[in-house]
C-alpha atoms as a PDB file:
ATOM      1  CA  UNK A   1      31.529 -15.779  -6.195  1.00  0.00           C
ATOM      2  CA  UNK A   2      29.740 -12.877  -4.202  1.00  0.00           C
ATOM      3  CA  UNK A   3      29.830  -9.412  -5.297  1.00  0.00           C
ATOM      4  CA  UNK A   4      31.447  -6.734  -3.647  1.00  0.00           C
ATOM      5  CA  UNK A   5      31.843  -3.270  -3.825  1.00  0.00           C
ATOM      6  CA  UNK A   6      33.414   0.096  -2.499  1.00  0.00           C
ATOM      7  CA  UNK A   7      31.682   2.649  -1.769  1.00  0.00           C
ATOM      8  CA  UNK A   8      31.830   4.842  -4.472  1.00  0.00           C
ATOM      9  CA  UNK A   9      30.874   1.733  -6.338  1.00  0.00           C
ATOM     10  CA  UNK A  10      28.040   0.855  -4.591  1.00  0.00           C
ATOM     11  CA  UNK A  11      26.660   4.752  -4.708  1.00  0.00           C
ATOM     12  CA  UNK A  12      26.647   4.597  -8.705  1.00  0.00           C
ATOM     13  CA  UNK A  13      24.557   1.299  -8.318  1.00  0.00           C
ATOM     14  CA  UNK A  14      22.175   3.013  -6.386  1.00  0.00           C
ATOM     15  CA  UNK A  15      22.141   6.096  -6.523  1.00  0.00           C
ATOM     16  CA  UNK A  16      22.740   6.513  -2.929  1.00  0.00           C
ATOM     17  CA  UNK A  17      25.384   8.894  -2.383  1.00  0.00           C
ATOM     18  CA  UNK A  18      28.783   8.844  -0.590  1.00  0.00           C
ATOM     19  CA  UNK A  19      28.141  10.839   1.692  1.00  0.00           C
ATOM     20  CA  UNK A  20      24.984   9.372   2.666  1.00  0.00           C
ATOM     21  CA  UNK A  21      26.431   5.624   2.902  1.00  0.00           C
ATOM     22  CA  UNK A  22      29.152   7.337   5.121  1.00  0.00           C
ATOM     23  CA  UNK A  23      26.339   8.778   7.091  1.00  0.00           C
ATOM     24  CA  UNK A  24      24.163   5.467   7.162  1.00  0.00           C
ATOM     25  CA  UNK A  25      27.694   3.989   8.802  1.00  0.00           C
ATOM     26  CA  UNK A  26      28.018   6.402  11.274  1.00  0.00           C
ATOM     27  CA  UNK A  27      24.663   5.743  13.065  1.00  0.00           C
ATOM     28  CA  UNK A  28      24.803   2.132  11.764  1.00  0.00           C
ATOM     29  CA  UNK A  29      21.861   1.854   9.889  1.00  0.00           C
ATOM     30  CA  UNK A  30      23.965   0.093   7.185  1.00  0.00           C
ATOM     31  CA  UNK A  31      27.687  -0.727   8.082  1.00  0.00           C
ATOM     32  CA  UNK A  32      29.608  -2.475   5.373  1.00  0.00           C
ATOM     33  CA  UNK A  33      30.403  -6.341   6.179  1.00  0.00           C
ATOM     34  CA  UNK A  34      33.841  -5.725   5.471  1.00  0.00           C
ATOM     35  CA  UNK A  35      36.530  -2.721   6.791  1.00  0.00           C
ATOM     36  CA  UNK A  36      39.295  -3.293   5.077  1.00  0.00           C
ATOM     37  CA  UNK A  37      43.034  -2.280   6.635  1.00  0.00           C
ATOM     38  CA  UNK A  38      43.354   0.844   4.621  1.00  0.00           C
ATOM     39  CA  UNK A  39      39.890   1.932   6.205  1.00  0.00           C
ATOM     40  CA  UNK A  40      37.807   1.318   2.864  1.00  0.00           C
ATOM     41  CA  UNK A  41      34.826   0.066   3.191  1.00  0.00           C
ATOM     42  CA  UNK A  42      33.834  -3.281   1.389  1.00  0.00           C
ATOM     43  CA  UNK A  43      30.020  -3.907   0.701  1.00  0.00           C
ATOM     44  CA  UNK A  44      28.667  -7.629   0.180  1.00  0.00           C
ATOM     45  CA  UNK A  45      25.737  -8.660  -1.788  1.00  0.00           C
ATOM     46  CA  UNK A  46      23.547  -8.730   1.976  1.00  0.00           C
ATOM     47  CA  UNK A  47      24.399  -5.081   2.405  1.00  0.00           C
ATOM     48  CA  UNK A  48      23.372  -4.055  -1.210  1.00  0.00           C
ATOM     49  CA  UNK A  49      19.747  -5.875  -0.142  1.00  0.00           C
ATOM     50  CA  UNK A  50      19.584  -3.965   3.391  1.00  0.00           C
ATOM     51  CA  UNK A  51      20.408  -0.895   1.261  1.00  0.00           C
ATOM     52  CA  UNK A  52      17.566  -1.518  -1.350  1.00  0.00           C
ATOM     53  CA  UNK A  53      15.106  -1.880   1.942  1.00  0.00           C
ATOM     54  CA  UNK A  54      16.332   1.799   3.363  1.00  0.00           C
ATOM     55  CA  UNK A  55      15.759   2.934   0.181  1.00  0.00           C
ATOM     56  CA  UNK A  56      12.113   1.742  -0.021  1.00  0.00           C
ATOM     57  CA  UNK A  57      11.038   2.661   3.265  1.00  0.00           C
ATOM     58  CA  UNK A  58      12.267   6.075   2.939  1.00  0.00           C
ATOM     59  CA  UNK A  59      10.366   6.131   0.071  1.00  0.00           C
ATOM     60  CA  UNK A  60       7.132   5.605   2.141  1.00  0.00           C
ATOM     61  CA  UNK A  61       7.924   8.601   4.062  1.00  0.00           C
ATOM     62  CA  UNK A  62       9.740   6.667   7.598  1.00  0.00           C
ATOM     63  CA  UNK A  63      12.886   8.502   9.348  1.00  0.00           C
ATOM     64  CA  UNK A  64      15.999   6.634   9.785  1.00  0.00           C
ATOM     65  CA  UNK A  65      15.666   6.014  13.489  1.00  0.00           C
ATOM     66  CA  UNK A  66      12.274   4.103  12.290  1.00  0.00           C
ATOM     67  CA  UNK A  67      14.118   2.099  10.036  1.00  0.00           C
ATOM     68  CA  UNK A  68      16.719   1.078  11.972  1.00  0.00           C
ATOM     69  CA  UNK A  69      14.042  -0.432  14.416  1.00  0.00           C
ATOM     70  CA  UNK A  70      12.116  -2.074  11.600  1.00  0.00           C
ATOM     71  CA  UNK A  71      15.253  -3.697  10.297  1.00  0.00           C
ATOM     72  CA  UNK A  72      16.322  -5.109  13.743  1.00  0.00           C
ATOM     73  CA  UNK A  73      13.115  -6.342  14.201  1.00  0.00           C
ATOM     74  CA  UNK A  74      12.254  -4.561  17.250  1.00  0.00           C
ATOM     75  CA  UNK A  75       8.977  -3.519  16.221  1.00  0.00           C
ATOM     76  CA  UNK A  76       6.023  -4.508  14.198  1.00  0.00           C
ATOM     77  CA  UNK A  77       7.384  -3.894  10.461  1.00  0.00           C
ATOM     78  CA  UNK A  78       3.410  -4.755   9.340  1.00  0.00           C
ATOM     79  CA  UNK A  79       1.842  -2.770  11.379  1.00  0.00           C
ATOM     80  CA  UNK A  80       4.300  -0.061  11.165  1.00  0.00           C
ATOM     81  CA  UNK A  81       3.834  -0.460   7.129  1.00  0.00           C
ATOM     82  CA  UNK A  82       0.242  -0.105   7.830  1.00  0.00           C
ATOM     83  CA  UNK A  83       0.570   3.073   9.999  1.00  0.00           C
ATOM     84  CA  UNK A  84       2.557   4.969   7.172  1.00  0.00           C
ATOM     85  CA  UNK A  85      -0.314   3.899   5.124  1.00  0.00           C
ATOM     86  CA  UNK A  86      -2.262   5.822   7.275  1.00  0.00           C
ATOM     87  CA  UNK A  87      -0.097   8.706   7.335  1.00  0.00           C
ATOM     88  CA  UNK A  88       0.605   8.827   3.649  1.00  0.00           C
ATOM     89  CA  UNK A  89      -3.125   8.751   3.182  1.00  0.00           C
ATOM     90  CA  UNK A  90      -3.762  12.252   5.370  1.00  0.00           C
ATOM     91  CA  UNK A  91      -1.132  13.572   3.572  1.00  0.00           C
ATOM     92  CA  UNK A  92      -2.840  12.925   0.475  1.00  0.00           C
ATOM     93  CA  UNK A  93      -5.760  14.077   1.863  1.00  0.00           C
ATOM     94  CA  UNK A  94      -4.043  17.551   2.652  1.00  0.00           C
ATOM     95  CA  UNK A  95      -3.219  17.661  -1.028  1.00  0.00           C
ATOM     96  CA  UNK A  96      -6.308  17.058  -2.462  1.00  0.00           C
ATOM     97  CA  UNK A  97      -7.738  19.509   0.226  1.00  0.00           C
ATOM     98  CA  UNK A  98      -5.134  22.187  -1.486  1.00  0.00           C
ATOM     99  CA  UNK A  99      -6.281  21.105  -4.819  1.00  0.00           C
ATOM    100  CA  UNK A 100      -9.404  21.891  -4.019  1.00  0.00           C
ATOM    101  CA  UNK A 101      -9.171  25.274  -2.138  1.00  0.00           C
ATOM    102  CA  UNK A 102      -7.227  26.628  -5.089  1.00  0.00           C
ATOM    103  CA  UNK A 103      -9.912  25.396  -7.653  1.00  0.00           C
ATOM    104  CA  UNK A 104     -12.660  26.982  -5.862  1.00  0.00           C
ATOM    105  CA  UNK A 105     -10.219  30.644  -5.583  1.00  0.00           C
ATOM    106  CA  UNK A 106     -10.268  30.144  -9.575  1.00  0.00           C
ATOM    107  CA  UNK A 107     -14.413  29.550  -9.731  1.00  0.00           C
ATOM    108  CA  UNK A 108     -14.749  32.635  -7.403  1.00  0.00           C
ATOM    109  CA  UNK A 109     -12.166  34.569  -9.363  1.00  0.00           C
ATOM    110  CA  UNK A 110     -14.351  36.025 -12.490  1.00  0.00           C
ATOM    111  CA  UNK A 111     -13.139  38.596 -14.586  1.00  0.00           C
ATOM    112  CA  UNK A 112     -13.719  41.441 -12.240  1.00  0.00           C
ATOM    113  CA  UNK A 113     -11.994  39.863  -9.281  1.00  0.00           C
ATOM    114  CA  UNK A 114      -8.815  40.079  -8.330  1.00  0.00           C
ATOM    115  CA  UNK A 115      -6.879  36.687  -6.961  1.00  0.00           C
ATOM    116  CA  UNK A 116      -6.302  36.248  -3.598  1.00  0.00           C
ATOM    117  CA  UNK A 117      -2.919  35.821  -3.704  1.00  0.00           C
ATOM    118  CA  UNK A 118      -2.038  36.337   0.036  1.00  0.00           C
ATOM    119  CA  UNK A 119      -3.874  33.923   0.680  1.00  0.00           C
ATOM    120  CA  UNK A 120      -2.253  31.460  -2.034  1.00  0.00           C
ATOM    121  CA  UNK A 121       1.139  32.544  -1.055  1.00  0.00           C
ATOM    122  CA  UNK A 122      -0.056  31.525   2.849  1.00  0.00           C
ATOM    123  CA  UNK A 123      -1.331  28.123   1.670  1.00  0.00           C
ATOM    124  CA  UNK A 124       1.849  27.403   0.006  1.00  0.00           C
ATOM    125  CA  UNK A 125       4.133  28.325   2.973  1.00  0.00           C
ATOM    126  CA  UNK A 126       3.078  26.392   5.425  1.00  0.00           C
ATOM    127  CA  UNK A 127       2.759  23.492   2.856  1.00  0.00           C
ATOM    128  CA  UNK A 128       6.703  24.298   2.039  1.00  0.00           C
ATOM    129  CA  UNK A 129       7.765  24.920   5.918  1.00  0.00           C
ATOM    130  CA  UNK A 130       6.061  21.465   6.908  1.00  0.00           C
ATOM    131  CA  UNK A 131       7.462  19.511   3.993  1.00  0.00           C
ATOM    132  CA  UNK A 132      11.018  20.984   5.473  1.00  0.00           C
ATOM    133  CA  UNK A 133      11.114  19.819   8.979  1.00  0.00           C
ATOM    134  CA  UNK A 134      13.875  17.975  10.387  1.00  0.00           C
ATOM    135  CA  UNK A 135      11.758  16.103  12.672  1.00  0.00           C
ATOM    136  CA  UNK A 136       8.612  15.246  10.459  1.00  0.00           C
ATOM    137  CA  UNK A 137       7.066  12.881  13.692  1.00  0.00           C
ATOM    138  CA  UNK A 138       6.108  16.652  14.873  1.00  0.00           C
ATOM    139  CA  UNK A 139       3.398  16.645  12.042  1.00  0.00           C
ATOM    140  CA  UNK A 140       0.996  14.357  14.184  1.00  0.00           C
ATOM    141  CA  UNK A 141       1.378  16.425  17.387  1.00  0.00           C
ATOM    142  CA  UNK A 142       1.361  19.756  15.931  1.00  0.00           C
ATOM    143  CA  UNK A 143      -1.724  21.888  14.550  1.00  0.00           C
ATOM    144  CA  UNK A 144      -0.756  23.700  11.218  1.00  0.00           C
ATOM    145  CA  UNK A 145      -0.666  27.132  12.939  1.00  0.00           C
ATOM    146  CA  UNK A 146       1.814  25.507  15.427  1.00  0.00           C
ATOM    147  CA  UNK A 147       3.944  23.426  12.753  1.00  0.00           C
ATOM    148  CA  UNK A 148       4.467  27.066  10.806  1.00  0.00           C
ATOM    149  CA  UNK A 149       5.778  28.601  14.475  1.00  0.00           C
ATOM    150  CA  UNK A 150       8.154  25.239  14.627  1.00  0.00           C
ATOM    151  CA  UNK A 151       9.231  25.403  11.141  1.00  0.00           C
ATOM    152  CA  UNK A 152       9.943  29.293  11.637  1.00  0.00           C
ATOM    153  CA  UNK A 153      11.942  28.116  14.959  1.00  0.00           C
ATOM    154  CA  UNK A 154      14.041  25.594  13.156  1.00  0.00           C
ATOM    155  CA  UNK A 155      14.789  28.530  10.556  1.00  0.00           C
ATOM    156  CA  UNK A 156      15.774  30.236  13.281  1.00  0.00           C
ATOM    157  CA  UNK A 157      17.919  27.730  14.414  1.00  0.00           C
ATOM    158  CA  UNK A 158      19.746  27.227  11.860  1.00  0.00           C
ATOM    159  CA  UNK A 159      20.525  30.806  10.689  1.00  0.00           C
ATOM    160  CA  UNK A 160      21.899  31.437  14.921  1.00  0.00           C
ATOM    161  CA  UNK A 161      24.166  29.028  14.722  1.00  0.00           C
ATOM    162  CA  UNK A 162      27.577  27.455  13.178  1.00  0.00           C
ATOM    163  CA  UNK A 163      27.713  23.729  12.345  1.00  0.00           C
ATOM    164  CA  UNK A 164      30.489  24.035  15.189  1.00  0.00           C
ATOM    165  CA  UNK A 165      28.185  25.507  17.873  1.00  0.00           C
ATOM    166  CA  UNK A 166      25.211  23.488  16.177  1.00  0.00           C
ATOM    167  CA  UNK A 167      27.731  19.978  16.951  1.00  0.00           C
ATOM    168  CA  UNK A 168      28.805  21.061  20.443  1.00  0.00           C
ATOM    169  CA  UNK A 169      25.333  21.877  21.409  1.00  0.00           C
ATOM    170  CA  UNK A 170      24.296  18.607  20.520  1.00  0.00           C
ATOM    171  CA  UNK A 171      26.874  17.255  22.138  1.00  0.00           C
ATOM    172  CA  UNK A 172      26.128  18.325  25.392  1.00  0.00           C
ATOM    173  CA  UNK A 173      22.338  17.017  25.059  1.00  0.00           C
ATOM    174  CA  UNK A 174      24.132  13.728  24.819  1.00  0.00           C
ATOM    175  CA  UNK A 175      26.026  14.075  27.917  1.00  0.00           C
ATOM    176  CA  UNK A 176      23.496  14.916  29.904  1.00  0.00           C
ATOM    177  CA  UNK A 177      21.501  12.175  28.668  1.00  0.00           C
ATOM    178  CA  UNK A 178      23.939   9.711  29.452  1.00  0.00           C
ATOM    179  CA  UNK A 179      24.399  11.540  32.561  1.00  0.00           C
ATOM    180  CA  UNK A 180      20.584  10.787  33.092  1.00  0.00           C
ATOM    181  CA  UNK A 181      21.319   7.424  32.465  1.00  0.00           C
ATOM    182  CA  UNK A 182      23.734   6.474  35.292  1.00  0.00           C
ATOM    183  CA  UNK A 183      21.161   7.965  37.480  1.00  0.00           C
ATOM    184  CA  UNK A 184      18.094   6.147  36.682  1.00  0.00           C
ATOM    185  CA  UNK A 185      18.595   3.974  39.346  1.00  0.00           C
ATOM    186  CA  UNK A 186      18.241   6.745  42.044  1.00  0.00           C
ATOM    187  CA  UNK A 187      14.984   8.817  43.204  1.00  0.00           C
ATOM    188  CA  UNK A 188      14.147  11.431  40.497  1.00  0.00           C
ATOM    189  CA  UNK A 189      12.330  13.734  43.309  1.00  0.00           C
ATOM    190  CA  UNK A 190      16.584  13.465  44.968  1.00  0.00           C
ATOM    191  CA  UNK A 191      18.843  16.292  44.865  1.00  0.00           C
ATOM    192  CA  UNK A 192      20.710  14.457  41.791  1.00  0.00           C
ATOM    193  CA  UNK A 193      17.223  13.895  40.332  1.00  0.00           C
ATOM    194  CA  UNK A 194      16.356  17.918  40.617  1.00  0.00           C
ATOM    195  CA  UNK A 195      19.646  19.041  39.663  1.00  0.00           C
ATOM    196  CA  UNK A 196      19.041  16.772  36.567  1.00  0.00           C
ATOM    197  CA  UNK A 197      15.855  18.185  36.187  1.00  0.00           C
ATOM    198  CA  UNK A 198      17.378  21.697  36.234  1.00  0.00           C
ATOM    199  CA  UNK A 199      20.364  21.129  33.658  1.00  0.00           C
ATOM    200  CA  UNK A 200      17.997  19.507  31.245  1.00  0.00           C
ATOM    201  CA  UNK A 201      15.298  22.589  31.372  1.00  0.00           C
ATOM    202  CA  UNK A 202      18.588  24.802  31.449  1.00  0.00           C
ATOM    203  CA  UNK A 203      19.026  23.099  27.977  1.00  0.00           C
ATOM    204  CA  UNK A 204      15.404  22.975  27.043  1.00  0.00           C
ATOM    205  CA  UNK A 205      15.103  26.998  27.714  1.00  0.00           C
ATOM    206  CA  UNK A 206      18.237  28.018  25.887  1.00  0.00           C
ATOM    207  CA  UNK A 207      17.454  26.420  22.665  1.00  0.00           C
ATOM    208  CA  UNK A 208      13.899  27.263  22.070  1.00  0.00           C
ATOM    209  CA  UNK A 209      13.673  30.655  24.331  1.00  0.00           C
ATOM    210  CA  UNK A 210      10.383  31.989  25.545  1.00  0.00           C
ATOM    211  CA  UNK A 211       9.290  32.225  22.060  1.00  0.00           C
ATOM    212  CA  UNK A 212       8.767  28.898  21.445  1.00  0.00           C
ATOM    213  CA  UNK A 213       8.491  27.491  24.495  1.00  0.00           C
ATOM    214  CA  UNK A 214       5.134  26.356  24.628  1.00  0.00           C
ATOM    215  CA  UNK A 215       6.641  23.719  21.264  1.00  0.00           C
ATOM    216  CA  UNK A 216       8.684  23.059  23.783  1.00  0.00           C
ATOM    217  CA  UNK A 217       6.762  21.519  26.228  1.00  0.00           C
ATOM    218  CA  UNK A 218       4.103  20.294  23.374  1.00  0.00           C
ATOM    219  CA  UNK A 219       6.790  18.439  21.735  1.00  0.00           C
ATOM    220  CA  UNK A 220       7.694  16.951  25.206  1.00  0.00           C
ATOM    221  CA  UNK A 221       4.419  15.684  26.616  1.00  0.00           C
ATOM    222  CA  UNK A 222       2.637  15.039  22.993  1.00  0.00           C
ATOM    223  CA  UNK A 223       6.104  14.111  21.360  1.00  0.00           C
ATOM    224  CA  UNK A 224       8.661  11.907  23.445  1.00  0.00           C
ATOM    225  CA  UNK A 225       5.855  11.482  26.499  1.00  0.00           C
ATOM    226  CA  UNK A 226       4.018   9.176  23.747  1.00  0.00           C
ATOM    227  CA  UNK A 227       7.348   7.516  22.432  1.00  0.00           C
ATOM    228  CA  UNK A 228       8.065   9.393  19.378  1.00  0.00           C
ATOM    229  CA  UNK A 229      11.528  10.404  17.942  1.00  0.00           C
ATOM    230  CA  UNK A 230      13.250   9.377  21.012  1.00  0.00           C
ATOM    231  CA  UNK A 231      15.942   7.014  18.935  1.00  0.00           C
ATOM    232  CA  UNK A 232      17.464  10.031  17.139  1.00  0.00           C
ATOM    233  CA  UNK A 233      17.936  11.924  20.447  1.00  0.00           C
ATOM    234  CA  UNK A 234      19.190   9.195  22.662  1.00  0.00           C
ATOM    235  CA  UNK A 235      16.129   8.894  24.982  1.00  0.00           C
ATOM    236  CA  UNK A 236      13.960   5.837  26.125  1.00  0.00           C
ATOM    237  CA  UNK A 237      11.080   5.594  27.728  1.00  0.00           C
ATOM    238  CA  UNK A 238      12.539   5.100  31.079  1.00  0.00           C
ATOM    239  CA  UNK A 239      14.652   8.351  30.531  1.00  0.00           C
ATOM    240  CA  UNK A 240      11.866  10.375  29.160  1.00  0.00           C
ATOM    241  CA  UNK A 241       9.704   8.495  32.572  1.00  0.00           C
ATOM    242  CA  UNK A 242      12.519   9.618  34.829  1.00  0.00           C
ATOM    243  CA  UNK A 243      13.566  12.908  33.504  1.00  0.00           C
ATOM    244  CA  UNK A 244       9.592  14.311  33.882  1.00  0.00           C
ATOM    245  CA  UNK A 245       9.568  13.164  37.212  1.00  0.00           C
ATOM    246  CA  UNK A 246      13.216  14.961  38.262  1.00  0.00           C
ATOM    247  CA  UNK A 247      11.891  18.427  35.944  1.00  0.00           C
ATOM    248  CA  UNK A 248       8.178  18.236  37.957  1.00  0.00           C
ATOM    249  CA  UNK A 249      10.729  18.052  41.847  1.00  0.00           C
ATOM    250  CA  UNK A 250      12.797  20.855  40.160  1.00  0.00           C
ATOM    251  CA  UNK A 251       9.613  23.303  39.086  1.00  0.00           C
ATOM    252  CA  UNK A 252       8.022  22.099  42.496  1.00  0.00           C
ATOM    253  CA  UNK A 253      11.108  23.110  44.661  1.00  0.00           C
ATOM    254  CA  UNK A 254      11.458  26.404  42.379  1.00  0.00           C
ATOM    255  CA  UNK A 255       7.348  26.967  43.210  1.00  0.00           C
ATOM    256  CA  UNK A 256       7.862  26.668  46.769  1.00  0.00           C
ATOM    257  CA  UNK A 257      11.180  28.897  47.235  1.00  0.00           C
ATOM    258  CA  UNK A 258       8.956  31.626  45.136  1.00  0.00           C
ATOM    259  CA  UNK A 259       5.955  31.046  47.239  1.00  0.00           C
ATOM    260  CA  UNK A 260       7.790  30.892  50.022  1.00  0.00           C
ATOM    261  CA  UNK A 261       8.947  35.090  49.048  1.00  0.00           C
ATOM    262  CA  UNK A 262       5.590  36.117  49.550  1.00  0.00           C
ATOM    263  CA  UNK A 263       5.095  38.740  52.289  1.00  0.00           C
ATOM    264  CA  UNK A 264       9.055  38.905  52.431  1.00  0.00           C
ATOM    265  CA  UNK A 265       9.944  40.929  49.069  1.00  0.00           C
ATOM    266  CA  UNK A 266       8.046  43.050  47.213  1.00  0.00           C
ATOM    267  CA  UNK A 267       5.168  42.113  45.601  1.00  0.00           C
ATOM    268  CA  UNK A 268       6.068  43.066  42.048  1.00  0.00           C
ATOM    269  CA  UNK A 269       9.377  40.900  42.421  1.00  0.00           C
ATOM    270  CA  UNK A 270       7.387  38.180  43.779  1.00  0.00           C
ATOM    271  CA  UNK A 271       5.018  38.459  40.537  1.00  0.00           C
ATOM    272  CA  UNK A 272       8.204  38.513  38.025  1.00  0.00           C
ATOM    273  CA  UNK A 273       9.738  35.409  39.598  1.00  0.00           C
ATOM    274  CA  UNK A 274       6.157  33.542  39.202  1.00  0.00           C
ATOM    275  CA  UNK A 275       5.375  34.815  36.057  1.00  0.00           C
ATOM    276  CA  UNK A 276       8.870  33.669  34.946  1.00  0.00           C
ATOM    277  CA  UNK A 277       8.645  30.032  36.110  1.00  0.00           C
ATOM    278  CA  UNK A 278       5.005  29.646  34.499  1.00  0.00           C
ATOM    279  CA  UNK A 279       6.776  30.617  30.980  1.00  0.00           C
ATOM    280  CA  UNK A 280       9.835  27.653  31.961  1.00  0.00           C
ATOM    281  CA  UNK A 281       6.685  24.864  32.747  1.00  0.00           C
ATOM    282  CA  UNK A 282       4.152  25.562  30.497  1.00  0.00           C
ATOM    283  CA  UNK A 283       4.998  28.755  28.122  1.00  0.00           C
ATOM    284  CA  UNK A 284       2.132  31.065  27.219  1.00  0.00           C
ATOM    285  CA  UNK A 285      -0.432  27.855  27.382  1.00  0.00           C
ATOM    286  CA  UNK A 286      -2.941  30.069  30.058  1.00  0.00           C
ATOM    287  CA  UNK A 287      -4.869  27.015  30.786  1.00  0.00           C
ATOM    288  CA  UNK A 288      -1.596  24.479  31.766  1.00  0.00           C
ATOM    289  CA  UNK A 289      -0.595  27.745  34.082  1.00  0.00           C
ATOM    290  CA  UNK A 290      -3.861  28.141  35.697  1.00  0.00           C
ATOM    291  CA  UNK A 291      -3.763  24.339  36.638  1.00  0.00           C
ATOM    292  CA  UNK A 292      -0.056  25.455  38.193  1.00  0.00           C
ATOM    293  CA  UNK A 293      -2.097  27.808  40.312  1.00  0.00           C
ATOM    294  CA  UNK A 294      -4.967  25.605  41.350  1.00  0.00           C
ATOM    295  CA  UNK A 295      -2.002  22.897  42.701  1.00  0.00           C
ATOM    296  CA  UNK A 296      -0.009  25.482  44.452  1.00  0.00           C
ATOM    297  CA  UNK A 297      -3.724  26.496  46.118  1.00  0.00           C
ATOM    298  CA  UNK A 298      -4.233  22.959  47.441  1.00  0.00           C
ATOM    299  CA  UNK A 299      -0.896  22.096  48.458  1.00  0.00           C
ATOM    300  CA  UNK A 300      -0.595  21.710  52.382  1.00  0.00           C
ATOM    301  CA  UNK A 301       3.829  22.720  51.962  1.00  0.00           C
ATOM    302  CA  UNK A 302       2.033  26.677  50.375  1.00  0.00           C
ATOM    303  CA  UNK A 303       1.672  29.144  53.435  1.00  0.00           C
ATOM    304  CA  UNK A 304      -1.976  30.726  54.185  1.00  0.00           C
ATOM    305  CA  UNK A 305      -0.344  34.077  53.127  1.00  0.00           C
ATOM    306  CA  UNK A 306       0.485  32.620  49.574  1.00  0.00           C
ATOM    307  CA  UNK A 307      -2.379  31.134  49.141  1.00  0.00           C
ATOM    308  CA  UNK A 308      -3.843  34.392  49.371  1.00  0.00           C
ATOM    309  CA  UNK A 309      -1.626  36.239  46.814  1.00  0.00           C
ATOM    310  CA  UNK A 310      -2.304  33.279  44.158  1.00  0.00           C
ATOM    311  CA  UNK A 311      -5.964  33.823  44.694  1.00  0.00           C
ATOM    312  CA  UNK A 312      -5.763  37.615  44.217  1.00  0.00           C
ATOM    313  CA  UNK A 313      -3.521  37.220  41.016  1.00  0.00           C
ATOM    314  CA  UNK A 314      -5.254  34.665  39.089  1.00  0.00           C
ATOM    315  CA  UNK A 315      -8.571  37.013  39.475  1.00  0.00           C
ATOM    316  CA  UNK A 316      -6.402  40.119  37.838  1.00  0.00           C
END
């Protein structure tokens, strides 16, 4: 006869907790074979073996939303294995790059010098913010300056913010994704496809400010653009395809109504409303912005007269 077990049963086998089978369930990584009337949940001998598999591959560093995709077979699992290899092996490498930074502080420490410990503290902060991320994908797009700006953000995030607010929030990324998704059938550059594009950034801009906004867009192009995390936040790539199309009409239409001010409000107004929409496409990057400038320039739709403006700004 089979083994089975409850829950709580199963979590004392493993060492897995309650809460984190209920959890596993939820997003059905791992949903017991058996439901039982009373709602308990029943777990057979195959569920015990898919459980032992989570278990290792978390221990080789992969997210959940990885897993589930390894399990299903939708992907690779060898050369996904080998990847984390990879990965496990820079982190390593980080380590031993530690190691050695703090053993040559202690050789250049003698008797007479004092220890740096600023810059120890520093070393280990960043090393502690990184290890912290929610999202640890956003290691391989981020440099270490940025990743200590995003861990600071998440901080931030968390200490604004009720787990109510912090659920309804994510709630209504979810609706507008699957509001995306009854669209992606239409034109992106449509009305439906810009007013898309406009909720989304709406979204975008509210949760990461102007503060962090070039993360933002980082995470965006570097991050989802190139397939990563997209599972755990309910994109695809056809989404993520669409959805950059539909922001690109929005910022374009936005462009041209601002463009379109010149000569007709004052100049300082103008300036704000520009200056403003650079920060929504492309934060403080000054090189992403300047490319903004050099497409408004060659577009036939942008008036002589703006064309002019743009050209005296951008030498200011």
């Amino acid at each position: 006869m089979m083994s089975q077990w409850y829950v709580k049963d199963l979590s004392n086998l493993t060492g897995v907790s309650v809460q984190t089978l209920h959890h596993y369930d939820r997003i059905d990584l791992l949903n017991p074979s058996l439901r039982l009337a009373n709602g308990y949940r029943l777990y057979s001998e195959k569920d015990l073996l898919k459980l032992q598999q989570i278990i290792a591959l978390k221990f080789f560093g992969f997210e959940l939303a990885q897993i589930k995709s390894l399990l299903a077979g939708k992907v690779d699992i060898l050369e996904n294995l080998s990847l984390q290899a990879q990965f496990l092996e820079t982190k390593a490498q980080t380590l031993f790059d530690a190691s050695q930074t703090l053993k040559n502080i202690t050789v250049d420490c003698g008797v007479d010098k004092s220890i740096p410990w600023e810059k120890i503290i520093k070393l280990i902060e960043v090393y502690r913010m990184t290890q912290q991320l929610e999202h640890s994908w956003v290691k391989e797009i981020f440099t270490q300056e940025e990743l200590k700006q995003y861990a600071a953000f998440e901080t931030e995030l968390k200490s604004r913010s009720t787990p109510e607010q912090k659920a309804a929030f994510e709630q209504k990324w979810f609706n507008l994704v699957q509001e995306v998704k009854e669209h992606l059938k239409e034109d992106p550059k449509s009305e439906i496809g810009i007013t898309l594009g406009k909720k989304f950034m709406d979204w975008v801009n509210n949760l990461y400010g102007k503060k962090y906004a070039h993360l933002r867009t980082k995470k965006f192009e570097r991050g989802f653009g190139e397939g990563k995390g997209l599972e755990e936040t309910g994109l695809t790539p056809e989404i993520v395809s669409w959805l950059e199309i539909a922001m690109d009409a929005y910022f374009r239409q936005r462009i041209f109504q601002i463009l379109d001010q010149v000569g007709k409000i004052p100049e300082s107004e103008v300036l704000a409303l520009w200056h403003e929409v650079l920060i929504e496409i492309h934060g403080d990057d000054h090189k992403q912005n300047e490319s903004v400038v050099i497409a408004a320039m060659n577009d036939n739709k942008v008036s002589e007269e703006a064309k002019k403006w743009l050209a005296k700004i951008s030498k200011s």
